[in-house]
Protein backbone atom coordinates (compact mmCIF):
# COMPACT_ATOMS: atom_id res chain seq x y z
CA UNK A 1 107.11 54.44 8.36
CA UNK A 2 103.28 54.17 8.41
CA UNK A 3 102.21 50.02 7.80
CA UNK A 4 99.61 49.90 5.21
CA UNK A 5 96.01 49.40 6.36
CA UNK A 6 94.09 46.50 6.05
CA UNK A 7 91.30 46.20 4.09
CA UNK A 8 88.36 46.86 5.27
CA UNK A 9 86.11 43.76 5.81
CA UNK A 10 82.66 44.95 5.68
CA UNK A 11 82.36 44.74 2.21
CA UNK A 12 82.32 40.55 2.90
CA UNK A 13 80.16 40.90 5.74
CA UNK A 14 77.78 42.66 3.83
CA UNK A 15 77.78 40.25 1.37
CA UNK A 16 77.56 37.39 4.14
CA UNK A 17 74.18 39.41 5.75
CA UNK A 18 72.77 39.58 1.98
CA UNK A 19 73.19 35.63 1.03
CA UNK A 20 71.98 34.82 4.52
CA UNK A 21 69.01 37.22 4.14
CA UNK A 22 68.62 35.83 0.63
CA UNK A 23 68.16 32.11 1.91
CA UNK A 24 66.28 33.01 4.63
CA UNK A 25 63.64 34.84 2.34
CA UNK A 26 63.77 32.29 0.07
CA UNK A 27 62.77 29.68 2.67
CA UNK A 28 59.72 31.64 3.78
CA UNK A 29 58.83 31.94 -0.04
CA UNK A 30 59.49 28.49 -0.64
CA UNK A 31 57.31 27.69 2.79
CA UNK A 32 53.86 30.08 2.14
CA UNK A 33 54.39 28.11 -1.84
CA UNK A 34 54.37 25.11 -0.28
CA UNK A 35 51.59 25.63 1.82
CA UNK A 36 49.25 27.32 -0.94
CA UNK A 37 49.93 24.39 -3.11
CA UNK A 38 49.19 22.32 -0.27
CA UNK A 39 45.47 24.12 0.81
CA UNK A 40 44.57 24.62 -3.58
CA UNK A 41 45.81 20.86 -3.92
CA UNK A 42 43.12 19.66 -1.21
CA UNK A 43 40.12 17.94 -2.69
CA UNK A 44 36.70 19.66 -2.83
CA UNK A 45 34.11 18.57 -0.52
CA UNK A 46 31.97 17.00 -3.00
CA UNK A 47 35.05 14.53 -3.87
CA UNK A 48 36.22 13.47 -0.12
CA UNK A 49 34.04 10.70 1.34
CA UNK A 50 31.28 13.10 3.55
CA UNK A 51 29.89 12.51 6.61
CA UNK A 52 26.54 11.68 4.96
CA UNK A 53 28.14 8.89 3.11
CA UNK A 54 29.81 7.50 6.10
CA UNK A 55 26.30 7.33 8.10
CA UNK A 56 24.38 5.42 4.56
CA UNK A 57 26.96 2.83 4.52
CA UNK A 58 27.56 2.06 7.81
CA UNK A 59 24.50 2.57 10.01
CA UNK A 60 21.26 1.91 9.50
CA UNK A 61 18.88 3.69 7.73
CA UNK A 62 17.00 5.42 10.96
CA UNK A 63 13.56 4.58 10.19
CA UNK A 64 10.47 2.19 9.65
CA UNK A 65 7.88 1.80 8.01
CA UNK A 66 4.20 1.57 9.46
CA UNK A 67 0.95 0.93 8.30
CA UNK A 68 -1.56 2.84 10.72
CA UNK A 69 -5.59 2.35 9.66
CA UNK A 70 -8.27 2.14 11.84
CA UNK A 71 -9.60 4.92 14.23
CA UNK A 72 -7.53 7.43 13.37
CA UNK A 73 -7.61 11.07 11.72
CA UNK A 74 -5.13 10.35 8.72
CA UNK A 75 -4.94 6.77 8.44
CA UNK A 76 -2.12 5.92 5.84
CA UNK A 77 1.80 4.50 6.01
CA UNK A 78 4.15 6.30 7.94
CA UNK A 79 7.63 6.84 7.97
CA UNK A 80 9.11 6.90 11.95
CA UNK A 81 12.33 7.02 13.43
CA UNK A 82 13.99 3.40 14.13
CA UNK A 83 13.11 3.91 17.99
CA UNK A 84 9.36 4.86 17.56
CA UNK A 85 6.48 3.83 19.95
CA UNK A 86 3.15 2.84 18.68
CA UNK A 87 1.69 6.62 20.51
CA UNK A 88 4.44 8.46 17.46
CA UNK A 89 2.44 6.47 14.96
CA UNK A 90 -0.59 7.63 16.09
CA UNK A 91 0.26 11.15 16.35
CA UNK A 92 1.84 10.67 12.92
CA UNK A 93 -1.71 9.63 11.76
CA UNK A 94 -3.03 12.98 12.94
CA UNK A 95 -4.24 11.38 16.25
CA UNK A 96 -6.99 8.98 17.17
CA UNK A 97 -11.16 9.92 16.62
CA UNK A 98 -13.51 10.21 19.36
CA UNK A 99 -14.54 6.22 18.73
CA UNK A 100 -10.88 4.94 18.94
CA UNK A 101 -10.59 2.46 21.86
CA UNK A 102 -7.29 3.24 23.42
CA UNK A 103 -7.73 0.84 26.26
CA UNK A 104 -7.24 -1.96 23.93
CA UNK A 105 -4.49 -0.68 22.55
CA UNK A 106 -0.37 -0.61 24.33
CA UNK A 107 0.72 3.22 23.52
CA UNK A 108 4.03 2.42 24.98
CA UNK A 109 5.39 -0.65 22.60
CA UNK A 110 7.52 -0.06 20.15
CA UNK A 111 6.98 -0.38 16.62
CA UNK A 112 8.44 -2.85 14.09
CA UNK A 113 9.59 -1.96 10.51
CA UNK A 114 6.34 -3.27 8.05
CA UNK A 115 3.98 -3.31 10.78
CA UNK A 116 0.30 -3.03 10.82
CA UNK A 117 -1.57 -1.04 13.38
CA UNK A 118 -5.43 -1.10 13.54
CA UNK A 119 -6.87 1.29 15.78
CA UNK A 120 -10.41 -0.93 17.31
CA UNK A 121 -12.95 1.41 17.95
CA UNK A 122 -15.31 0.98 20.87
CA UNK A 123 -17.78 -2.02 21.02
CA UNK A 124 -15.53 -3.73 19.02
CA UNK A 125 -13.60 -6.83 19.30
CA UNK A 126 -9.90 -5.43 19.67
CA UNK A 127 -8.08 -8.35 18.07
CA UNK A 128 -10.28 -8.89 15.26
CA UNK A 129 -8.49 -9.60 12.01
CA UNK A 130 -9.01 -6.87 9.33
CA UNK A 131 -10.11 -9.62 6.43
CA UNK A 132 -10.49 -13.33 6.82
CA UNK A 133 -9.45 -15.41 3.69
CA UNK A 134 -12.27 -17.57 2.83
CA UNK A 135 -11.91 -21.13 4.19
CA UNK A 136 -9.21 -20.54 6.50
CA UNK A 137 -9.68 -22.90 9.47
CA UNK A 138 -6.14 -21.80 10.91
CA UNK A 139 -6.77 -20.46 14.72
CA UNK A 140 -6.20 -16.33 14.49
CA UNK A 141 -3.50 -15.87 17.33
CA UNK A 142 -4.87 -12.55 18.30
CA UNK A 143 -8.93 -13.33 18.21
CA UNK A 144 -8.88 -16.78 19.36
CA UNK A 145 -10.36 -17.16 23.32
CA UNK A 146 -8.63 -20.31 25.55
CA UNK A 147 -11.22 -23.00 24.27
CA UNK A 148 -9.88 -22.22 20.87
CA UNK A 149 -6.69 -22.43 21.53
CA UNK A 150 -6.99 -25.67 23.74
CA UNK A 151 -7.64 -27.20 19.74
CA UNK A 152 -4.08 -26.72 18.54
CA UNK A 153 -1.92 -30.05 19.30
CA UNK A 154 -0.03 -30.08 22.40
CA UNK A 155 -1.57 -26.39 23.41
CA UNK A 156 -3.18 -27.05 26.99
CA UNK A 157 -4.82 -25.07 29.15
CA UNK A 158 -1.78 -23.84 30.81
CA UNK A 159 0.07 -22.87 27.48
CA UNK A 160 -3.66 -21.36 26.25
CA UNK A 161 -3.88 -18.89 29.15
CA UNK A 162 0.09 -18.33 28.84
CA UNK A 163 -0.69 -17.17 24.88
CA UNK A 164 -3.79 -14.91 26.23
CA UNK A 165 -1.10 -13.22 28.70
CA UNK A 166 1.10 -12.80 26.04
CA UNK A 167 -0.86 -11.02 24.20
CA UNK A 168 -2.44 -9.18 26.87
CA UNK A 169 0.53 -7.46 28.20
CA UNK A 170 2.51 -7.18 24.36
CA UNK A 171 -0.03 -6.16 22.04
CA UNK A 172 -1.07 -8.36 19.05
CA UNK A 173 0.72 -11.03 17.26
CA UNK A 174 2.50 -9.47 14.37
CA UNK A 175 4.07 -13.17 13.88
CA UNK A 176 3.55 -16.35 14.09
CA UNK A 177 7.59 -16.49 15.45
CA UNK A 178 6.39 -14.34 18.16
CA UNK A 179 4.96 -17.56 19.97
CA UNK A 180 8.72 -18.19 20.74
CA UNK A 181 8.09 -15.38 23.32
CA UNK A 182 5.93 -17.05 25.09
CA UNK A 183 6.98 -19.47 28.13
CA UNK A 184 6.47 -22.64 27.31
CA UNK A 185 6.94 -22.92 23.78
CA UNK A 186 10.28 -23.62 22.01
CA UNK A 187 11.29 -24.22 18.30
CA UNK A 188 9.73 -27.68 18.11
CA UNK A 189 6.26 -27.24 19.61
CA UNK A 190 6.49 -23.79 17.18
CA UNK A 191 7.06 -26.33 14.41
CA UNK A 192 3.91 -28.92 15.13
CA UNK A 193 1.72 -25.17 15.19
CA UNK A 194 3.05 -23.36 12.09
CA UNK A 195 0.30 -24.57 9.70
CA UNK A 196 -2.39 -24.50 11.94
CA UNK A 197 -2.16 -20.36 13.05
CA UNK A 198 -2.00 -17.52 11.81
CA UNK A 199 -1.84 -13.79 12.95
């Protein structure tokens, strides 16, 4: 006598295979959703904080302001990079004339947001001020020789030819403060001279 046959089993392992195939699909639908959401849910440029923003508020601005007159083609103000030499302002300017005295001037310095330049021409005096306020006794820092100088209290010979030097190898004045530079005088002695110079 034949024993009946068991049933056949691929009917359940079919159905195993489709459920499996089912979640598996479903998890790679389920991932690409995901992932669109994710890249349509990012915010737009315009609304993320940009790289331009980062740079205004946390670094400076990257430039100064200069005042170039003088002998030169275009004189006018400027604006220069933050690590400009007096020779960009000049070029800025359109470049010196045929008069400009360049031996009285430092190309090489660098500039100073809200500066002044004045471009001397030849024959005359380099460190003369552009307009003197009437009845202004103060010494000029920049014009004044050694005997002037030797007026201001507690300025000696010594600290007079230091001043000259000074302004010899930097350039003009642009301060009164900038007397600090030179060796010699400290915050007090700055203090007793305040009222009586000027740049």
């Amino acid at each position: 006598m034949t024993s009946p046959q068991a049933p056949p089993p691929p009917p359940r392992r079919r159905l195993r295979l489709s459920v499996g195939a089912a979640v598996v699909l479903a998890l790679v639908v389920l991932s690409a959703a995901v992932g669109f959401g994710l890249l349509r849910g990012q915010a737009p440029p315009s609304d993320s904080l940009s790289l331009t923003d980062v740079t205004t508020t946390d670094a400076p601005s990257g430039e100064l302001y200069v005042h170039v007159l003088g002998a030169v083609a275009q004189p006018g103000l400027y604006v220069l990079d933050l690590n400009a030499r007096l020779v960009d302002a000049l070029a800025a300017a359109g470049g010196t004339t045929d008069e400009a005295d360049l031996a009285a001037v430092n190309l090489a310095r660098t500039l100073e947001d809200g500066e002044q330049i004045i471009v001397p021409t030849v024959g005359v005096a380099t460190d003369a001020p552009v307009a003197d306020a009437p009845g202004d006794d103060r010494v000029d820092l920049n014009s004044a020789d050694q005997e002037a100088l030797e007026t201001l209290p507690r300025i000696g010979p010594a600290l007079a030819e230091r001043i000259i030097a000074w302004r010899e190898d930097n350039g003009r004045f642009r301060s009164v403060d900038d007397l600090l530079a030179v060796p010699g005088i400290g915050e007090k002695l700055l203090a007793g001279l305040r009222d009586a110079v000027r740049v």
